[in-house]
N, C-alpha and C. Protein backbone atom coordinates (compact mmCIF):
# COMPACT_ATOMS: atom_id res chain seq x y z
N UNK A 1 149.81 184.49 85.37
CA UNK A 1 149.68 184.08 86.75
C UNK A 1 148.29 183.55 87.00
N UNK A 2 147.42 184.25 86.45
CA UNK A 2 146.18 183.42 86.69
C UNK A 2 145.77 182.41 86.50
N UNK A 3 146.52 182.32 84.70
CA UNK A 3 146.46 180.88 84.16
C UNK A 3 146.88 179.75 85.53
N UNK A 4 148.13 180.03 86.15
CA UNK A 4 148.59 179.11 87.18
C UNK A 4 147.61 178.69 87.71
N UNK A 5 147.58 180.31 88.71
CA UNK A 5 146.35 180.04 89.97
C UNK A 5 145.27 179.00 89.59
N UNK A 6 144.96 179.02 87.94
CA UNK A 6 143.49 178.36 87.87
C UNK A 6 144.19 176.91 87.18
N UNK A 7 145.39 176.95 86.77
CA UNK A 7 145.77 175.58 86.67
C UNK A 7 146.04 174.86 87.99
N UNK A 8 146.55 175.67 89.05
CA UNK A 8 146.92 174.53 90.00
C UNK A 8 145.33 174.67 91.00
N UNK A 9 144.52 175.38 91.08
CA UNK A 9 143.14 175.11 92.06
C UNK A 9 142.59 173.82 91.02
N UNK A 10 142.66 173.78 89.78
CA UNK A 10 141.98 172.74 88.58
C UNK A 10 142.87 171.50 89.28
N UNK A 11 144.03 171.41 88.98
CA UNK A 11 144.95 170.48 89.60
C UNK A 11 144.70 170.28 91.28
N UNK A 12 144.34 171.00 91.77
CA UNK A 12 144.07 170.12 93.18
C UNK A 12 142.46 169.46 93.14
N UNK A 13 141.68 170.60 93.09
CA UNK A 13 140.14 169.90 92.37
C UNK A 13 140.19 168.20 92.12
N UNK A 14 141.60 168.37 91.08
CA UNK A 14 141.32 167.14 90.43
C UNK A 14 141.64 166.14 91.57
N UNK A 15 142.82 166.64 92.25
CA UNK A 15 143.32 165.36 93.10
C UNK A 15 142.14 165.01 93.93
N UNK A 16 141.61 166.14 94.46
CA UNK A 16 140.73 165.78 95.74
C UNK A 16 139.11 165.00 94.97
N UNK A 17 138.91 165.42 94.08
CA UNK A 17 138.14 164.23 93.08
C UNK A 17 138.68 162.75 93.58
N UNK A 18 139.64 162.79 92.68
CA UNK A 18 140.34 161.63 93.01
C UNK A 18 140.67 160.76 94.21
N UNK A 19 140.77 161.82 95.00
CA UNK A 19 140.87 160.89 96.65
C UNK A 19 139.35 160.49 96.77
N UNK A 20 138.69 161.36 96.69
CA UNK A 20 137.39 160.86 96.64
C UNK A 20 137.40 159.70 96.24
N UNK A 21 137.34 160.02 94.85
CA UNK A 21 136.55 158.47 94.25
C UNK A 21 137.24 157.39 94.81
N UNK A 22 138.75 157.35 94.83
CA UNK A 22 139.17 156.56 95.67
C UNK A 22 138.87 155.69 96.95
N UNK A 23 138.27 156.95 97.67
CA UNK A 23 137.85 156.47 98.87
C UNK A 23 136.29 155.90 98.88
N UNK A 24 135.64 156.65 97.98
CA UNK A 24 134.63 156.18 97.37
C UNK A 24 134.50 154.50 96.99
N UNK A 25 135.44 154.22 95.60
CA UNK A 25 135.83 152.40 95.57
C UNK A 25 135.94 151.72 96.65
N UNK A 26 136.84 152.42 97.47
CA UNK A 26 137.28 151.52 98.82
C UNK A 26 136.41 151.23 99.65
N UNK A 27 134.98 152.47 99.52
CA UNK A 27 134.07 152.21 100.44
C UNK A 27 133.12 150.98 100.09
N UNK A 28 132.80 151.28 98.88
CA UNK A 28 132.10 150.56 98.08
C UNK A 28 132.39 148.80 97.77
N UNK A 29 134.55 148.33 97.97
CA UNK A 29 134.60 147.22 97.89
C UNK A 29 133.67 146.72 99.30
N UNK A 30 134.67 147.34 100.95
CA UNK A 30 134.03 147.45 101.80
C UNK A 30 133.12 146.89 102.10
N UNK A 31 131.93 147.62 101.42
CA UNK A 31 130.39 147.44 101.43
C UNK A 31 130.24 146.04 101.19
N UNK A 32 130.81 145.79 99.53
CA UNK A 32 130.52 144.87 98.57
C UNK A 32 131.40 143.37 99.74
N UNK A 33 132.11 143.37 100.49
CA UNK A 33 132.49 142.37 101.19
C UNK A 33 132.41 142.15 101.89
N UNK A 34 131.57 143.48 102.98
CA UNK A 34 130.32 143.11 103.96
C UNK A 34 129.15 142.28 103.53
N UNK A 35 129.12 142.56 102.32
CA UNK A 35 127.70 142.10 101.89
C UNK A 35 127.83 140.45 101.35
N UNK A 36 128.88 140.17 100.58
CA UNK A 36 129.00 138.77 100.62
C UNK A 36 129.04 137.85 101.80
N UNK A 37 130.01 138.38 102.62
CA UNK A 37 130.16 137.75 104.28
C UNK A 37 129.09 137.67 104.81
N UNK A 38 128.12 138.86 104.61
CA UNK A 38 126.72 138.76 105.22
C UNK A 38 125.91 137.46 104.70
N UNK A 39 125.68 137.46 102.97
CA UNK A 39 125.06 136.56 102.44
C UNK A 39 125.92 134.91 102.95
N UNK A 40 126.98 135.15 102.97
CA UNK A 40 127.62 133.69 103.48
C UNK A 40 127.18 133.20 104.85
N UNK A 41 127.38 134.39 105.75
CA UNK A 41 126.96 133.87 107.02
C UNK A 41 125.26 133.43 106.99
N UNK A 42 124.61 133.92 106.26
CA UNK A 42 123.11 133.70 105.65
C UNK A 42 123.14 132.02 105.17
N UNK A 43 123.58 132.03 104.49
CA UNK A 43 123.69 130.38 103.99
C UNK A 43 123.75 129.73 105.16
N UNK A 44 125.23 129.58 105.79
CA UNK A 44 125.63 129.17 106.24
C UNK A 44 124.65 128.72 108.24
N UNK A 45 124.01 130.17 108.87
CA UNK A 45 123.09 130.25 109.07
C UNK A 45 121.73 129.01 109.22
N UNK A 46 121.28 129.00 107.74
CA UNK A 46 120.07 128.20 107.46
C UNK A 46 120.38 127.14 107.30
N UNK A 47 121.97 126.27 106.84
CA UNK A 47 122.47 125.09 106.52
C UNK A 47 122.31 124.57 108.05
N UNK A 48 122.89 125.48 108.96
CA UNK A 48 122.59 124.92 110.32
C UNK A 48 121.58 124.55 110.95
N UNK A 49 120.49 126.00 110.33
CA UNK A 49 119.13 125.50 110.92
C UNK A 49 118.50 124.21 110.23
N UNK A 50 118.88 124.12 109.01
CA UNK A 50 118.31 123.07 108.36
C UNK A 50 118.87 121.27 109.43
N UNK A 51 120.13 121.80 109.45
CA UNK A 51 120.72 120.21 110.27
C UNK A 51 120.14 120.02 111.36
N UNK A 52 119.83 121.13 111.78
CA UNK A 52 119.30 121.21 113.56
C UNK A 52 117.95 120.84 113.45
N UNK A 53 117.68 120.68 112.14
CA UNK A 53 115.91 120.34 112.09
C UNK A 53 115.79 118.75 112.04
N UNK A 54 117.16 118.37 110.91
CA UNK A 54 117.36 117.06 110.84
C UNK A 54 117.62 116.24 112.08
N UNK A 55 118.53 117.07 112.64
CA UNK A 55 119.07 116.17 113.88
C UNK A 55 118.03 116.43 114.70
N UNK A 56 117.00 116.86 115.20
CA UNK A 56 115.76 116.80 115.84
C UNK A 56 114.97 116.11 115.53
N UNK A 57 114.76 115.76 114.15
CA UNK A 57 113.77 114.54 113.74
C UNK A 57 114.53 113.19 113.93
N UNK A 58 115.74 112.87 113.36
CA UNK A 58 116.67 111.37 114.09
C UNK A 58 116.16 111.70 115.30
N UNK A 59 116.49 112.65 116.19
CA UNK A 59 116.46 112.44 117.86
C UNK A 59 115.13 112.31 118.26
N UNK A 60 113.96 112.58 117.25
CA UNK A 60 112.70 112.05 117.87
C UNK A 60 112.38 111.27 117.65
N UNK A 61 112.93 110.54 115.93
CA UNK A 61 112.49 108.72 115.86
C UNK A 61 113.58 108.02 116.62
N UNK A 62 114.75 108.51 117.40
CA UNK A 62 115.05 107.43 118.03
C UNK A 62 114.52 107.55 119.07
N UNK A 63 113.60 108.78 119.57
CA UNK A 63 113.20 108.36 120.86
C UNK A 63 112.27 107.51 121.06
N UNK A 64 111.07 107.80 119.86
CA UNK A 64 110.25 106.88 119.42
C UNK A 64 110.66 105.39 119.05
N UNK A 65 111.29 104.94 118.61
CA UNK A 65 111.70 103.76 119.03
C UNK A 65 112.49 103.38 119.98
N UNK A 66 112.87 104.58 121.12
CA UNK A 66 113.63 104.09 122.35
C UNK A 66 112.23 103.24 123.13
N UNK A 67 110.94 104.22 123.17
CA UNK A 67 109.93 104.33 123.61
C UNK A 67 109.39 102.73 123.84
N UNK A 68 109.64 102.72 122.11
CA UNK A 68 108.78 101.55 121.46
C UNK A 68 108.87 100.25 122.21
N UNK A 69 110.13 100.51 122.18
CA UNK A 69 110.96 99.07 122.70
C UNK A 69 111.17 99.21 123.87
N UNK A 70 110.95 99.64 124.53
CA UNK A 70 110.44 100.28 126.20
C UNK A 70 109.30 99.66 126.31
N UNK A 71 108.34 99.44 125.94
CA UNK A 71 107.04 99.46 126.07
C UNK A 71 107.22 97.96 125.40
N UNK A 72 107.51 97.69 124.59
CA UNK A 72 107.32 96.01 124.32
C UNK A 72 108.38 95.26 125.31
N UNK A 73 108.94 95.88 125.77
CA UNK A 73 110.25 95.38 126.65
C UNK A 73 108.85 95.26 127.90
N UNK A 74 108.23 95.88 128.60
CA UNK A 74 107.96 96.34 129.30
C UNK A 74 106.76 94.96 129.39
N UNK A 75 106.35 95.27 128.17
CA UNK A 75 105.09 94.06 127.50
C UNK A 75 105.29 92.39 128.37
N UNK A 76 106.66 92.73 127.80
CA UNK A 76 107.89 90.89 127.69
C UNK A 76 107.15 90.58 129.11
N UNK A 77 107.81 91.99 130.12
CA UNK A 77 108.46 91.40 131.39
C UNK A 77 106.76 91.16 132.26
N UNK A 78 106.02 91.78 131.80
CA UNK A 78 104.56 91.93 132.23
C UNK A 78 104.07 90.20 131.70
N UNK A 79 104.06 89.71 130.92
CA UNK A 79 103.97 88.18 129.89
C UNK A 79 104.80 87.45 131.17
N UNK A 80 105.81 87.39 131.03
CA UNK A 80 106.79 86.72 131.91
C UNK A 80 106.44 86.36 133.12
N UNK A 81 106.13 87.30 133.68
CA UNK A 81 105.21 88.10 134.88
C UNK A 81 104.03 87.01 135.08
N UNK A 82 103.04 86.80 134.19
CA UNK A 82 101.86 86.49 134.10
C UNK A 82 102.34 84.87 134.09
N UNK A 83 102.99 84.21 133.29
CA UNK A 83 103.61 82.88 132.99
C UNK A 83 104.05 82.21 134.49
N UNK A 84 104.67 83.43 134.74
CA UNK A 84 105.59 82.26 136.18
C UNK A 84 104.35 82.11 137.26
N UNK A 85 103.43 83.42 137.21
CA UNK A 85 102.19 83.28 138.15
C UNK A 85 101.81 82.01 137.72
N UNK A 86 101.52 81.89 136.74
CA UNK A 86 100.34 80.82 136.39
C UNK A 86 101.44 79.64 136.81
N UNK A 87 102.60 79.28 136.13
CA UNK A 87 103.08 78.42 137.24
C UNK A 87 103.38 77.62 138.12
N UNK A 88 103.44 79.28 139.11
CA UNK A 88 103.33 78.98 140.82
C UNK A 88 102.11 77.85 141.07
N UNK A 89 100.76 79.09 140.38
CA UNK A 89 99.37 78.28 140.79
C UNK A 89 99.30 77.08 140.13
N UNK A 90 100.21 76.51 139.15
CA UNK A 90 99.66 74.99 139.21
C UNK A 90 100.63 74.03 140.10
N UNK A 91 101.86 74.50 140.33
CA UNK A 91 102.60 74.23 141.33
C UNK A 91 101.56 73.84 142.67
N UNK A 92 101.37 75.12 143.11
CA UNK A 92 100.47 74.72 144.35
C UNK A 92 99.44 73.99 144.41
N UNK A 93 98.53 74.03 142.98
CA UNK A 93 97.76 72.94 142.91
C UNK A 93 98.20 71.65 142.40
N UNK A 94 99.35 71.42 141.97
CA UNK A 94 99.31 69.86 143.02
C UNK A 94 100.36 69.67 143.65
N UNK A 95 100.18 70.87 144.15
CA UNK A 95 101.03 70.80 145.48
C UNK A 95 99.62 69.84 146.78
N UNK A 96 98.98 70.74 146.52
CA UNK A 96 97.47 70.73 147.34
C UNK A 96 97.21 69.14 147.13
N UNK A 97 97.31 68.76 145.72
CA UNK A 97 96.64 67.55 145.34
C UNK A 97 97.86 66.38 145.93
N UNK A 98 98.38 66.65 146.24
CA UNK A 98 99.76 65.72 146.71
C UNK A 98 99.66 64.88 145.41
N UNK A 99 100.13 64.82 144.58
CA UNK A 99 100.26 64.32 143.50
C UNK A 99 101.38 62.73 143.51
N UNK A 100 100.59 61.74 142.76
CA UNK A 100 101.37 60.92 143.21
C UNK A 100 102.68 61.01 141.91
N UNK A 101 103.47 59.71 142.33
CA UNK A 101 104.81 60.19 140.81
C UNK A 101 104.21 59.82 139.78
N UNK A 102 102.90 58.91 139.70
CA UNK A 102 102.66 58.47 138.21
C UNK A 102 101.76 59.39 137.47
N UNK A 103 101.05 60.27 138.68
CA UNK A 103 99.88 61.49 138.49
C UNK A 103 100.95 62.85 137.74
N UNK A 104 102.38 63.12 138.70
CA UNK A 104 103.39 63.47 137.91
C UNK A 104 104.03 63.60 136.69
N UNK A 105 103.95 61.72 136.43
CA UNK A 105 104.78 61.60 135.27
C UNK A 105 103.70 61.73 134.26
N UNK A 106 102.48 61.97 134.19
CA UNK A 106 101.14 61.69 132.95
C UNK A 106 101.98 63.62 132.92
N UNK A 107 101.16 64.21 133.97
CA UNK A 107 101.53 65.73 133.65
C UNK A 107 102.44 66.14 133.10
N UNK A 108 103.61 65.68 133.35
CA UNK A 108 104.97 66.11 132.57
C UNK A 108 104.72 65.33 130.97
N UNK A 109 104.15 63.92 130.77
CA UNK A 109 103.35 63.63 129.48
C UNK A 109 102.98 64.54 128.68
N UNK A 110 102.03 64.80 129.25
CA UNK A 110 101.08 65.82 129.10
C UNK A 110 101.71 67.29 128.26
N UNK A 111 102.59 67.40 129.39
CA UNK A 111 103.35 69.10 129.15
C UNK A 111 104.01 68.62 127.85
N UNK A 112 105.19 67.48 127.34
CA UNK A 112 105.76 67.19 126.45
C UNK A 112 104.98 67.03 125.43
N UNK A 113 103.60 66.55 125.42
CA UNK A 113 102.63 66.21 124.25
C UNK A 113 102.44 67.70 123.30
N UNK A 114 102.06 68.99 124.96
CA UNK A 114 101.74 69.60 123.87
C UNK A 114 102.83 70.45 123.31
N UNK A 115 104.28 70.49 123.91
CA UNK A 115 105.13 71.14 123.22
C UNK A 115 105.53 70.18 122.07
N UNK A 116 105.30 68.97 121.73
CA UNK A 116 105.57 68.40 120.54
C UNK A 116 104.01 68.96 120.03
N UNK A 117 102.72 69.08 120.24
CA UNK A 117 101.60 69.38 119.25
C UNK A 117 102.25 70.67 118.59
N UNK A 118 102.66 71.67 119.58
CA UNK A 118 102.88 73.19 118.80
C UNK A 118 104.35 73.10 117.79
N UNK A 119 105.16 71.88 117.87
CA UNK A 119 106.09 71.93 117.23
C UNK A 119 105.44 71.61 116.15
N UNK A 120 104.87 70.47 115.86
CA UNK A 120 103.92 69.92 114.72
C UNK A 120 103.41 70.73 114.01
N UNK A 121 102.76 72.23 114.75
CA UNK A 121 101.63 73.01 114.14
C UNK A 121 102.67 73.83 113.15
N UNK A 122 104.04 74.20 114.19
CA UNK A 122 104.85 75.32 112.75
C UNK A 122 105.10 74.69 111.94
N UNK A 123 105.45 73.27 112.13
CA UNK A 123 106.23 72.17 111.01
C UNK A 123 105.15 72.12 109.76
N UNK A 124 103.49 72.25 110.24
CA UNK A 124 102.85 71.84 109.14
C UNK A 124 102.61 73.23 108.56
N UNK A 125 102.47 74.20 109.11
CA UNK A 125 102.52 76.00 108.56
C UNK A 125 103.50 75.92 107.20
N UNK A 126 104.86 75.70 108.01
CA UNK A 126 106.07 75.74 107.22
C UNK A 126 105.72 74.94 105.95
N UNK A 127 105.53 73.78 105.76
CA UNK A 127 105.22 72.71 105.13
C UNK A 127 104.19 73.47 103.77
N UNK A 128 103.08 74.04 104.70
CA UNK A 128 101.89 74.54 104.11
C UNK A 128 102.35 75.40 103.14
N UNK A 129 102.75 76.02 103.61
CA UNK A 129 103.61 77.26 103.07
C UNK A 129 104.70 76.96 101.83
N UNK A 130 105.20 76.27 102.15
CA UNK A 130 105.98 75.41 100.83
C UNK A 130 105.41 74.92 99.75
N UNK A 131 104.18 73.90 100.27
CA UNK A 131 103.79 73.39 99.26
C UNK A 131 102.54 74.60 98.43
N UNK A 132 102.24 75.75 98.93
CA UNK A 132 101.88 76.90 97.82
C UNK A 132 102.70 77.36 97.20
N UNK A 133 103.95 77.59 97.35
CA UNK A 133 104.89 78.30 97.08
C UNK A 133 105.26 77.49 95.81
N UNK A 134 104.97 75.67 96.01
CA UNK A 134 105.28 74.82 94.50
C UNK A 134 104.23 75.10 94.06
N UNK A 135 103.22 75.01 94.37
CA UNK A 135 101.62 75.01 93.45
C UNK A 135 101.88 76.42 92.76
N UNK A 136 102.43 77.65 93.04
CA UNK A 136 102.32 78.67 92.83
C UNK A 136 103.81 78.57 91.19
N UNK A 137 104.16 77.87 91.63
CA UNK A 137 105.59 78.30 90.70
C UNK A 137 105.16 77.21 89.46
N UNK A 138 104.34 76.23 90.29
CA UNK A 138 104.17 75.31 88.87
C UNK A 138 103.17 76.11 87.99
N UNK A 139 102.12 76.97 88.55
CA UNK A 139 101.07 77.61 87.49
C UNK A 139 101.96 78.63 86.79
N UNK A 140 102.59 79.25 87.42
CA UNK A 140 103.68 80.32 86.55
C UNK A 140 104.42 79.14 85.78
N UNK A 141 104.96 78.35 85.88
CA UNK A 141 106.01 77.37 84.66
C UNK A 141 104.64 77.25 83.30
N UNK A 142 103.75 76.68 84.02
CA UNK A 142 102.39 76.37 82.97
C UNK A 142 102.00 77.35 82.48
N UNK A 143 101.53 78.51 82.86
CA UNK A 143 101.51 79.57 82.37
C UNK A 143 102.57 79.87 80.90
N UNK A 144 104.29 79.88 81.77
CA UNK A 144 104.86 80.57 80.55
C UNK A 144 104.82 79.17 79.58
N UNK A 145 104.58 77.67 79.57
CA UNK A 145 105.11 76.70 79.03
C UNK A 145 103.69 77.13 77.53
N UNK A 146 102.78 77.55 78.36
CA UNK A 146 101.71 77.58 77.38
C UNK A 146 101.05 78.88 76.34
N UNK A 147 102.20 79.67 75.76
CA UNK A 147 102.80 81.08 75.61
C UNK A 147 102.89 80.80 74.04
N UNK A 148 102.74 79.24 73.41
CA UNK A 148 102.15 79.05 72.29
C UNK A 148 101.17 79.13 71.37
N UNK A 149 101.11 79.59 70.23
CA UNK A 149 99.59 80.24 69.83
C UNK A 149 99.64 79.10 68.48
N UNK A 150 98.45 78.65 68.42
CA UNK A 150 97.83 77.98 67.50
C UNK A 150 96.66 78.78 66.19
N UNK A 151 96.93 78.87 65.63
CA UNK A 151 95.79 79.76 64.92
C UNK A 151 95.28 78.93 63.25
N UNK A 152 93.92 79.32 63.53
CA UNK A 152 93.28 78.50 62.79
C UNK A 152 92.73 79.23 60.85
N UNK A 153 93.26 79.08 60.25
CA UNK A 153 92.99 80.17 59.31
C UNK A 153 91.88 79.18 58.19
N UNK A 154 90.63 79.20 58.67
CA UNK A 154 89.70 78.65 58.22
C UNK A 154 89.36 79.32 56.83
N UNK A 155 88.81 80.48 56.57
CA UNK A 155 88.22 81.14 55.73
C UNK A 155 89.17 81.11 54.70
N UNK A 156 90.20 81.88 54.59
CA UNK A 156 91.05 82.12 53.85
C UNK A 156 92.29 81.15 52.84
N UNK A 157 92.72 80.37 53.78
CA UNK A 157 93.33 79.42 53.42
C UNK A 157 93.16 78.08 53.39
N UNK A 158 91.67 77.37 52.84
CA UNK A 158 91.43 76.45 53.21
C UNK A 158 91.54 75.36 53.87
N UNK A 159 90.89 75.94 55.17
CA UNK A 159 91.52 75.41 56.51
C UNK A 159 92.64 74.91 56.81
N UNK A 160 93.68 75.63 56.30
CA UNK A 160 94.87 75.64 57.07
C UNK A 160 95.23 75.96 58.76
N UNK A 161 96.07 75.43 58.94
CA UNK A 161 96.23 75.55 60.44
C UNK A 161 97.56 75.90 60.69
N UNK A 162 97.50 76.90 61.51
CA UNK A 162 99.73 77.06 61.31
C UNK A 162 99.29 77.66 63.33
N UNK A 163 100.87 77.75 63.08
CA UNK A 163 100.92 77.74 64.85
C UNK A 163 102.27 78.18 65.10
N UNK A 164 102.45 79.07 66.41
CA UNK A 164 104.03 79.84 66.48
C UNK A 164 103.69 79.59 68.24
N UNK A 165 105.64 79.80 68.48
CA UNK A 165 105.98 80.01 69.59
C UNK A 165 106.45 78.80 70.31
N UNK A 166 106.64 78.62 71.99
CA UNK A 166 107.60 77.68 72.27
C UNK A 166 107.14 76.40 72.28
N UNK A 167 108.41 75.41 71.74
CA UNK A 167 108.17 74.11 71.50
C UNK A 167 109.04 73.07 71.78
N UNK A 168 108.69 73.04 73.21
CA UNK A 168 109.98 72.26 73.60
C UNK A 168 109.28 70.76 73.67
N UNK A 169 108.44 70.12 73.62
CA UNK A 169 107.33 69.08 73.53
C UNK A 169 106.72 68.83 72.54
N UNK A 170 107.62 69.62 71.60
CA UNK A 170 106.47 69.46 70.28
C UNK A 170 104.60 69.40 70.07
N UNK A 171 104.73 70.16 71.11
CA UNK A 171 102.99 71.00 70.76
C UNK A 171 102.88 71.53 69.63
N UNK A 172 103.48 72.01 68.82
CA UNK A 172 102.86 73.08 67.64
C UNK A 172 102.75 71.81 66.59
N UNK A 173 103.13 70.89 67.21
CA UNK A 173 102.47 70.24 65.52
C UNK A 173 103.35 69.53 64.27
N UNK A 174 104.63 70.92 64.47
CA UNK A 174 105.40 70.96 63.21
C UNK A 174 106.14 68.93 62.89
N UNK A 175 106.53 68.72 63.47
CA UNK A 175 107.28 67.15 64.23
C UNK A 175 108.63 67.88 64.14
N UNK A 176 108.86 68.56 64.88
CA UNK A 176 110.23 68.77 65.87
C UNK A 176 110.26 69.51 67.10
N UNK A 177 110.78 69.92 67.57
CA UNK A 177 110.85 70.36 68.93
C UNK A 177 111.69 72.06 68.84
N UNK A 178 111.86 72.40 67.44
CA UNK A 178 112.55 74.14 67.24
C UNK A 178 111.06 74.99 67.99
N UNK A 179 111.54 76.20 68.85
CA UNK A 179 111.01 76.98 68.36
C UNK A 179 110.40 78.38 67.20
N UNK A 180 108.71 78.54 67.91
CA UNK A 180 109.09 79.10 66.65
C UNK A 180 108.57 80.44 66.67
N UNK A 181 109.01 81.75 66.01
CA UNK A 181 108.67 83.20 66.12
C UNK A 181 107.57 83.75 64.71
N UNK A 182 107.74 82.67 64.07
CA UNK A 182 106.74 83.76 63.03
C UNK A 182 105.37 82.08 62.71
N UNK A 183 104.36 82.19 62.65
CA UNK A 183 103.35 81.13 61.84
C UNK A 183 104.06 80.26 60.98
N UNK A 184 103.83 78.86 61.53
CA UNK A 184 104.15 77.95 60.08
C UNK A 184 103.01 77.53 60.01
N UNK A 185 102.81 76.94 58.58
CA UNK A 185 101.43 75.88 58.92
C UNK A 185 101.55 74.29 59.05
N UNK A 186 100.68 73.90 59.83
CA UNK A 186 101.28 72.69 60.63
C UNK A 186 100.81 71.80 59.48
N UNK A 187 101.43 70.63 58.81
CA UNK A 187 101.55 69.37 58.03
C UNK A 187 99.81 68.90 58.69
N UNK A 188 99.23 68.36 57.23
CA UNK A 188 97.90 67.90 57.53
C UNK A 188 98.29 66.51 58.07
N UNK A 189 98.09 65.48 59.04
CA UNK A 189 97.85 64.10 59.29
C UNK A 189 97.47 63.24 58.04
């Protein structure tokens, strides 16, 4: 009988172990999936703060260029502003001058002369500008056209002369027009 008694207190022991640990794991997944959810909401968290940092910097360069262009807008209408004044005042002055139609028609001359001078001035910019742009491309063509090497082998080979590279003009000498990658020596005259 004792044997029992101490087999079945051993046998419950064991179970209640067992619920334990049981409840123990369970606590422990629990834990363990609080703790991921935690770390997720963590990410997830700083991904936001991170966007919210982004979308604060877009929203301050566009304000900065809302600004910008506010202020050159602003520039325009201030220019504009200043233009029609000036204008008025030559309006009134010859208004004042009672201007006759031929005193008229020189002024309106006049006005057409110099919007053809300033057309002239981009036309010759443009122009200007072009013709560096050939001066510039012809020294690069000359440049690579002249990428030929001549070499003089005095000492060694009694004064031989050989010469490599491009030959579309027959510069190197050879009498043909191949190019060429390694030294030939060029035919004496």
């Amino acid at each position: 009988k004792e044997a029992e008694r101490v087999l079945g207190k051993t046998t419950s022991d064991r179970k209640k172990s067992q619920a334990e640990a049981k409840k123990a794991k369970e606590a422990k997944e629990i834990t363990h999936k609080e703790f991921l959810d935690a770390k997720q909401n963590s990410i997830e968290a700083e991904n936001a703060a991170k966007q919210e940092e982004r979308d604060l910097k877009d929203a301050q360069r566009r304000a900065e260029a809302e600004a910008k262009a506010r202020k050159d807008l602003e520039k325009e209408i201030e220019e504009e502003e200043k233009r029609r004044k000036i204008s008025k005042a030559k309006k009134k002055v010859l208004e004042k001058k009672k201007l006759t139609a031929e005193e008229l028609a020189k002024e309106e001359a006049r006005k057409r002369q110099e919007a053809k001078d300033r057309v002239k001035k981009k036309a010759e910019k443009r122009r200007k500008r072009a013709e560096e742009e050939r001066q510039r491309k012809i020294a690069i063509e000359l440049e690579l056209e002249s990428k030929h090497r001549k070499v003089a082998d005095l000492e060694e080979n009694g004064g031989a002369i050989y010469s490599t590279g491009k030959n579309n003009a027959g510069q190197l000498g050879l009498g043909d027009l191949d190019d060429r990658f390694r030294f030939e020596a060029v035919p004496s005259s």
